[in-house]
N, C-alpha and C. Protein backbone atom coordinates (compact mmCIF):
# COMPACT_ATOMS: atom_id res chain seq x y z
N UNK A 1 67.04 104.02 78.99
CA UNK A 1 67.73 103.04 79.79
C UNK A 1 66.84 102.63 80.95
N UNK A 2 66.93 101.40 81.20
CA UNK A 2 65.79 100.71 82.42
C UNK A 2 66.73 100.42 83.21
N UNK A 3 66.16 100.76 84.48
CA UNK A 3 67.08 100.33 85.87
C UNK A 3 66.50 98.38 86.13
N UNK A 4 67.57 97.89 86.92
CA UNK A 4 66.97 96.69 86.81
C UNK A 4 67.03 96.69 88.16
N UNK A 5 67.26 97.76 89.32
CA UNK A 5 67.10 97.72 90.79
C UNK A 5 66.41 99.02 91.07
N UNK A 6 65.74 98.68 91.68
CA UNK A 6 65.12 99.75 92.38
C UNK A 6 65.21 99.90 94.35
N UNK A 7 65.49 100.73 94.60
CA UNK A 7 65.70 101.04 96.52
C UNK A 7 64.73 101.91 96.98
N UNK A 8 63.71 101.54 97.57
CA UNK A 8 62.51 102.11 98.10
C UNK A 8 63.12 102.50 99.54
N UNK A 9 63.46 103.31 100.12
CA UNK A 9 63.82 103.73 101.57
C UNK A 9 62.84 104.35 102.42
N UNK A 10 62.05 103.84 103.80
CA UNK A 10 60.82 103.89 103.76
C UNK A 10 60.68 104.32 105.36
N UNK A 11 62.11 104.21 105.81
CA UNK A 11 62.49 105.00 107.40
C UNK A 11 62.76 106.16 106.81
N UNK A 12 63.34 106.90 107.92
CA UNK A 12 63.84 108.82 107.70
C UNK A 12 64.94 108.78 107.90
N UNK A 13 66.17 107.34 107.78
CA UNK A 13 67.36 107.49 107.86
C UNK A 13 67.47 107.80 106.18
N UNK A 14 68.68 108.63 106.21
CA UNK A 14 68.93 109.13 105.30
C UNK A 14 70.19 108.26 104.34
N UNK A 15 70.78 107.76 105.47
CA UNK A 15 72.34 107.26 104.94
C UNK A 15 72.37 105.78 104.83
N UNK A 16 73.08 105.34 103.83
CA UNK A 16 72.69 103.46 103.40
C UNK A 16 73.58 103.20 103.93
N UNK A 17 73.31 101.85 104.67
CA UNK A 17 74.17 101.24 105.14
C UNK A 17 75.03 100.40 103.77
N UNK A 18 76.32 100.55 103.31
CA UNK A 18 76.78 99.52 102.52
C UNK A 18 77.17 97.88 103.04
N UNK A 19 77.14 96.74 102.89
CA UNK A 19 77.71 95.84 103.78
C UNK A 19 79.56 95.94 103.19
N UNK A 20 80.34 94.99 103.83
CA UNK A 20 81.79 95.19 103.60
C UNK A 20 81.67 94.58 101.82
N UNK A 21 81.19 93.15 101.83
CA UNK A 21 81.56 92.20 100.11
C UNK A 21 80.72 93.50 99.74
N UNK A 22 79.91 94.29 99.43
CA UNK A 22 79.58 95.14 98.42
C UNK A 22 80.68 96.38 98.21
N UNK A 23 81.28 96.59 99.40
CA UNK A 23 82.24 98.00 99.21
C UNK A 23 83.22 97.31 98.26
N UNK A 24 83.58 96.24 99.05
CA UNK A 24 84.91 95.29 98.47
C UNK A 24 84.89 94.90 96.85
N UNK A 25 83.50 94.30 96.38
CA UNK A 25 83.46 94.18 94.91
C UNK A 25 83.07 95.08 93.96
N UNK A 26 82.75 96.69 94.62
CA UNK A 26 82.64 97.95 93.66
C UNK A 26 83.95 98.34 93.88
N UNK A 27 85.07 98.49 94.48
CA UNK A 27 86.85 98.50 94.59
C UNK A 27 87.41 97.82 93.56
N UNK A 28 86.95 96.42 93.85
CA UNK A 28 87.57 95.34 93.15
C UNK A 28 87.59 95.78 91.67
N UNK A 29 86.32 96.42 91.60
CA UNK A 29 85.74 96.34 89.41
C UNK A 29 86.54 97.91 89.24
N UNK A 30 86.67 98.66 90.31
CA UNK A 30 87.36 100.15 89.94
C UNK A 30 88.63 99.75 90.12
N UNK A 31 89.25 98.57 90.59
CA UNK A 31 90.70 98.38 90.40
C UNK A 31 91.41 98.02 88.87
N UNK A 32 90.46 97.34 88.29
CA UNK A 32 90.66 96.20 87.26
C UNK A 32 91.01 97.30 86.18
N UNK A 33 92.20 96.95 84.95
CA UNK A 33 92.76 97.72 84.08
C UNK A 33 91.74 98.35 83.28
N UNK A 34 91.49 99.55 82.99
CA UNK A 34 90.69 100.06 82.01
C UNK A 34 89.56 100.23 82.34
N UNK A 35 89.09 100.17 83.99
CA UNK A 35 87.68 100.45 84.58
C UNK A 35 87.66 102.20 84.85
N UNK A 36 86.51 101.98 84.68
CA UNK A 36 86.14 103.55 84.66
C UNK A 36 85.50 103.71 86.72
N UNK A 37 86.28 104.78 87.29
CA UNK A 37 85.25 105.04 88.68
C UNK A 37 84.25 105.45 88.57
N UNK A 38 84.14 106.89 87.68
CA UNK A 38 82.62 106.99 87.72
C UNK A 38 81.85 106.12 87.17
N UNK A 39 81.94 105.71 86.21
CA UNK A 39 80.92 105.11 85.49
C UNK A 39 80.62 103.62 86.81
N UNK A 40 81.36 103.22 87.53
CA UNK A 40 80.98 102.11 88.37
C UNK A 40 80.01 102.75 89.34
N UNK A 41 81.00 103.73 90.11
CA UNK A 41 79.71 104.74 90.84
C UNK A 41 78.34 105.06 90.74
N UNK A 42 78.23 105.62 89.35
CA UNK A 42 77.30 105.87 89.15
C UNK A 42 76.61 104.66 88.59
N UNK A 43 76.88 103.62 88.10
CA UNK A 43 75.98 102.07 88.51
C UNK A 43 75.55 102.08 89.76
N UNK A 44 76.55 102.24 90.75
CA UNK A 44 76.41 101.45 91.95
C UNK A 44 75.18 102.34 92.89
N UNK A 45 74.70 103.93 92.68
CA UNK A 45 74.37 105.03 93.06
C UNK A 45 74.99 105.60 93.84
N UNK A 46 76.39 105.76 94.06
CA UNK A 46 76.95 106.40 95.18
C UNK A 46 78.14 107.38 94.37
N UNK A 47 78.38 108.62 94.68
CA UNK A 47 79.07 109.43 94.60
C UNK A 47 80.34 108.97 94.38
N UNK A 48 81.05 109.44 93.48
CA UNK A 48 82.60 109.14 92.71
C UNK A 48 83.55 108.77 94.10
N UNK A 49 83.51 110.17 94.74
CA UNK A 49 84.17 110.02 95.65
C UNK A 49 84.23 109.22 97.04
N UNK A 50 82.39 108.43 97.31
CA UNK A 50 82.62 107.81 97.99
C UNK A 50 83.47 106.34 98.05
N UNK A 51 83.42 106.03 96.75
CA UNK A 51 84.14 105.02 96.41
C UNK A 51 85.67 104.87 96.39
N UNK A 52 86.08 106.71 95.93
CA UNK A 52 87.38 106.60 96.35
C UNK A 52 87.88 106.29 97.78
N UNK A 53 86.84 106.90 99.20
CA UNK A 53 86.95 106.77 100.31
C UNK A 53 87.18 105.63 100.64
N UNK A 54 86.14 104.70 100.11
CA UNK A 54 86.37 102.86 100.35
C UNK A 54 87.47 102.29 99.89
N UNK A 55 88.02 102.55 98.68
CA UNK A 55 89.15 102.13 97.95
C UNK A 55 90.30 102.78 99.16
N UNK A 56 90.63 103.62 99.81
CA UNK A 56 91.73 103.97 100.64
C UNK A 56 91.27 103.47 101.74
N UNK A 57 89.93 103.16 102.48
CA UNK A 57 89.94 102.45 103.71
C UNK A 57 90.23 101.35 103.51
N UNK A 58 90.13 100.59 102.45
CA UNK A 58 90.08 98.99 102.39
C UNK A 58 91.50 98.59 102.17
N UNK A 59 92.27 99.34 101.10
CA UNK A 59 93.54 99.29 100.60
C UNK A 59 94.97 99.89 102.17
N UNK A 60 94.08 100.53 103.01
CA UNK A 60 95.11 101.13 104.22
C UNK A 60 95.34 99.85 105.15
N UNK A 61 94.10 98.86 104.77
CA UNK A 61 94.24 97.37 105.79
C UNK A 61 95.35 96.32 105.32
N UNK A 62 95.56 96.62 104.04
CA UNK A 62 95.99 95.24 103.19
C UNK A 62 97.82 95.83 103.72
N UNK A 63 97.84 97.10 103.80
CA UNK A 63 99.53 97.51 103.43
C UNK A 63 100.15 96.65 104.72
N UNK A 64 100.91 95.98 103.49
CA UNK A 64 102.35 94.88 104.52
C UNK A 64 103.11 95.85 105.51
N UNK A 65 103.15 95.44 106.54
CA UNK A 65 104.22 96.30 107.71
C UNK A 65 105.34 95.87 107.23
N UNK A 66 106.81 96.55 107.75
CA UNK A 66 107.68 96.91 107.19
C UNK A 66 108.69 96.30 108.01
N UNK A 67 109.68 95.36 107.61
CA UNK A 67 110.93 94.95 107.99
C UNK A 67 110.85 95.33 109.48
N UNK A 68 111.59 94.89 110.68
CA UNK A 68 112.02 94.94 111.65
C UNK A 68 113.54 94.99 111.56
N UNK A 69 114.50 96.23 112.44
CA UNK A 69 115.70 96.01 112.26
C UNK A 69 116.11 95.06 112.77
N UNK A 70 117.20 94.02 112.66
CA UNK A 70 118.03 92.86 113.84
C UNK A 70 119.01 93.62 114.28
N UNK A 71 119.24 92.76 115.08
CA UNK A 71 120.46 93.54 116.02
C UNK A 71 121.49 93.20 115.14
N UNK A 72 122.78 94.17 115.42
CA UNK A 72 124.29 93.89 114.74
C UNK A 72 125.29 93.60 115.81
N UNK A 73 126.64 92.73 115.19
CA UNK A 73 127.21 92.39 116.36
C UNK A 73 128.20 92.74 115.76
N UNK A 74 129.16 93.67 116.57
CA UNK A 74 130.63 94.29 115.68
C UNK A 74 131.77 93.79 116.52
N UNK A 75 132.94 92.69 115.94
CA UNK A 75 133.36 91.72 116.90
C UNK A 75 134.84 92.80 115.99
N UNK A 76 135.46 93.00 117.23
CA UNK A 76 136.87 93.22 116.88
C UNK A 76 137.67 92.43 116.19
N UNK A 77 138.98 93.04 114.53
CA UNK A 77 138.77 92.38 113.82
C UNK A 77 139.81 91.24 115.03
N UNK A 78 140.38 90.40 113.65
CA UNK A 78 140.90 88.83 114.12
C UNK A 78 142.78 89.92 113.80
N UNK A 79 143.83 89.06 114.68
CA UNK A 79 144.66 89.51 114.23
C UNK A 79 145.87 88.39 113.36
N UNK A 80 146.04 89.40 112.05
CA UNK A 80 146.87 88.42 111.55
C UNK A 80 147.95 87.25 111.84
N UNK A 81 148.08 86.07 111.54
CA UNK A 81 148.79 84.97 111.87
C UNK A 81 150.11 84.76 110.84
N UNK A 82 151.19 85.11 111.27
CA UNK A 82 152.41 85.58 110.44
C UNK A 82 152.32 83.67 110.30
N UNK A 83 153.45 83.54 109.08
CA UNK A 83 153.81 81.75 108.91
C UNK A 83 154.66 81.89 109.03
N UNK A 84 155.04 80.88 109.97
CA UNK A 84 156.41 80.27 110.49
C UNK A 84 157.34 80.88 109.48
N UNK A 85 158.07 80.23 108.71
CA UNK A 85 159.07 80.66 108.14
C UNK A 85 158.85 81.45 106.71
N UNK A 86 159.15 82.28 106.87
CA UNK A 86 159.14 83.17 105.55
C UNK A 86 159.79 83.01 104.25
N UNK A 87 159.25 82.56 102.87
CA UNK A 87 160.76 82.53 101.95
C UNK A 87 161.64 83.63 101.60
N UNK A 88 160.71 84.48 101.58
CA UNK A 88 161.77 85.57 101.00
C UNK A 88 161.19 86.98 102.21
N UNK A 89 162.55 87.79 102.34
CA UNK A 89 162.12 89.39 103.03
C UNK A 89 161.32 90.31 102.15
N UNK A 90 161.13 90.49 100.95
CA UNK A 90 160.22 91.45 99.94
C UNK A 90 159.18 92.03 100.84
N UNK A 91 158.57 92.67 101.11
CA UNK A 91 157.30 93.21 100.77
C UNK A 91 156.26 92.82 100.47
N UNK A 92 155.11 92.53 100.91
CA UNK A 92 153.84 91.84 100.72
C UNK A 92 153.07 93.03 100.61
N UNK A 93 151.89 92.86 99.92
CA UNK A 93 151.25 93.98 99.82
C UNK A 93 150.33 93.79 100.83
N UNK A 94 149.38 95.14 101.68
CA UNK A 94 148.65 95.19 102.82
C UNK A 94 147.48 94.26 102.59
N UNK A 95 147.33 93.20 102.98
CA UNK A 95 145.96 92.59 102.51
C UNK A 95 144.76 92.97 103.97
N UNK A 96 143.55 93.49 103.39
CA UNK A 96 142.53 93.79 104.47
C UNK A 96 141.66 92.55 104.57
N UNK A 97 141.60 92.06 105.91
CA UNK A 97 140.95 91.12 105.86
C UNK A 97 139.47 91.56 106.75
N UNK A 98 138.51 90.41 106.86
CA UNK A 98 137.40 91.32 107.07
C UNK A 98 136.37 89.89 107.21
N UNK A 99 135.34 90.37 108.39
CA UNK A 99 134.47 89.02 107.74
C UNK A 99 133.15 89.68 108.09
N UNK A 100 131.91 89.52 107.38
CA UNK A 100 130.63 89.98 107.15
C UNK A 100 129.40 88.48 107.32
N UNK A 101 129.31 88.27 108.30
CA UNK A 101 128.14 87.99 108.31
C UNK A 101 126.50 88.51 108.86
N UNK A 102 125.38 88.23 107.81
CA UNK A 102 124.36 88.68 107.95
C UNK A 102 123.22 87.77 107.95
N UNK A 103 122.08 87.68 109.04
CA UNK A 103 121.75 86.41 109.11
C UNK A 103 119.87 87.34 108.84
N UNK A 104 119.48 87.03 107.75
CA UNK A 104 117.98 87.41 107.20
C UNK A 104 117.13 87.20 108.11
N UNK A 105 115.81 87.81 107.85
CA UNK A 105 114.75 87.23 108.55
C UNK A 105 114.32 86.05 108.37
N UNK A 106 114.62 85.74 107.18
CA UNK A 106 113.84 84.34 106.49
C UNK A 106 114.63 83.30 107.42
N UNK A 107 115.91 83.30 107.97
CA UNK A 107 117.02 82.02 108.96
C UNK A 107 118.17 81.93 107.39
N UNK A 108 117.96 82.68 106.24
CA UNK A 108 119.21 82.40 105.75
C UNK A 108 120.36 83.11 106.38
N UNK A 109 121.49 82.86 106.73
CA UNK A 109 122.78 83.37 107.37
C UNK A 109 123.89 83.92 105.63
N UNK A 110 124.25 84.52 105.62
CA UNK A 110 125.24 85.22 104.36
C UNK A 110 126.81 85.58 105.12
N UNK A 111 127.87 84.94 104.89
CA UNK A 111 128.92 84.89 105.23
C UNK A 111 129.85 85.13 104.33
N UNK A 112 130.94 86.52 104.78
CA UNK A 112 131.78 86.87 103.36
C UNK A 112 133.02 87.35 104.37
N UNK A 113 133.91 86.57 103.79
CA UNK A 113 134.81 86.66 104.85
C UNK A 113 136.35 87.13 103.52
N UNK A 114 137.19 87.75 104.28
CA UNK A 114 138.37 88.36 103.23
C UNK A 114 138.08 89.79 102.67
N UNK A 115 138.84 90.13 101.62
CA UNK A 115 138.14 91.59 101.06
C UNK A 115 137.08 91.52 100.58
N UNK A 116 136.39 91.93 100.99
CA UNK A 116 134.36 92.21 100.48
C UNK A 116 134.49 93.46 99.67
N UNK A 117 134.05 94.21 98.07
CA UNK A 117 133.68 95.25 97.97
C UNK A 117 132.22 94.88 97.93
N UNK A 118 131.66 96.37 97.60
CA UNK A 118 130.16 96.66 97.81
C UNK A 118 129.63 95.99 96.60
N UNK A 119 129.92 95.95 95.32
CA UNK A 119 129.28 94.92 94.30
C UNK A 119 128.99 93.77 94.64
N UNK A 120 130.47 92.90 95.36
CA UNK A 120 129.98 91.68 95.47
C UNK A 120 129.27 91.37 97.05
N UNK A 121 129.01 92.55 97.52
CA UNK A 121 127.81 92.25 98.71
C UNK A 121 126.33 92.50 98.18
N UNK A 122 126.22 93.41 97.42
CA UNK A 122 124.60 93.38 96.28
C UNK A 122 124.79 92.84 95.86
N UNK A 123 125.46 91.01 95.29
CA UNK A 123 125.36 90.76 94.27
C UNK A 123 124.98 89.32 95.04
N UNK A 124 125.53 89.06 96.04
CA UNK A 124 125.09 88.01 97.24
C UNK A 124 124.28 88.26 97.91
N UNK A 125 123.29 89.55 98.50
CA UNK A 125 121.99 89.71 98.81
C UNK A 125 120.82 89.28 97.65
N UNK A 126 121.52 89.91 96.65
CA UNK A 126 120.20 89.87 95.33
C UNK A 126 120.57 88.03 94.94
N UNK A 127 121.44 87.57 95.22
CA UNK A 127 121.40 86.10 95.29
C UNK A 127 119.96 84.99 96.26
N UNK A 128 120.24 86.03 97.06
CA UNK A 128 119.70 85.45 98.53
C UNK A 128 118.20 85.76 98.48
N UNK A 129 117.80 86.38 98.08
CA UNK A 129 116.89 87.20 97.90
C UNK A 129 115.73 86.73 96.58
N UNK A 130 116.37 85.96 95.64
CA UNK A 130 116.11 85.80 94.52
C UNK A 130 115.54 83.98 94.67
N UNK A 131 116.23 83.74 95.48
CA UNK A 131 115.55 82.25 96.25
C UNK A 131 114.31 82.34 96.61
């Protein structure tokens, strides 16, 4: 096998400087499906593991920061409004009323007002979300 580079080092520093696009495109080819690290490494002349080192310095820059909480506002509920005249004395059953609004980071606002269960509040986030 013939090398087609050769590195003559001709000071008494010992340690190569890599530039960043060279760390970045020996990462890049050890990212890609079915690439081998050593075998890039040892193209590139640098130790298996230094490459793993670059692959976690370079990859620790890219990670997205994480949601910010918003504030919540818990408004005492509303109190029911009886109607004027009633038809009949029976019994009504307890209705819980309730209102949920949640306003995203993105400026969408989500408003659910009456009985809310928990399905149909995942089912109007993953709505919202899916936009």
């Amino acid at each position: 096998m013939t090398l087609s580079r050769v590195e003559v080092i001709t000071s008494v520093e010992r340690r190569r400087r890599w530039p960043r696009a060279e760390k970045e495109r020996l990462v890049a080819l050890a990212l890609e499906p079915g690439a081998s690290a050593s075998e890039i490494a040892r193209s590139a002349g640098v130790h298996v593991s230094q490459l793993f080192r670059w692959r976690k310095q370079l990859c620790e820059r890219v990670t997205p920061q994480l949601p910010a909480f918003l504030p919540v506002t818990v408004e005492p509920p509303m109190e029911p409004v009886s109607p004027p005249d009633e038809p009949s004395p029976r019994k009504r059953k307890a209705r819980r009323e309730g209102r949920i609004e949640i306003e995203l980071a993105s400026g969408d606002r989500l408003r659910l007002e009456g009985d809310v269960d928990g399905r149909t509040l995942r089912d109007a986030i993953a709505a919202l979300r899916a936009r």
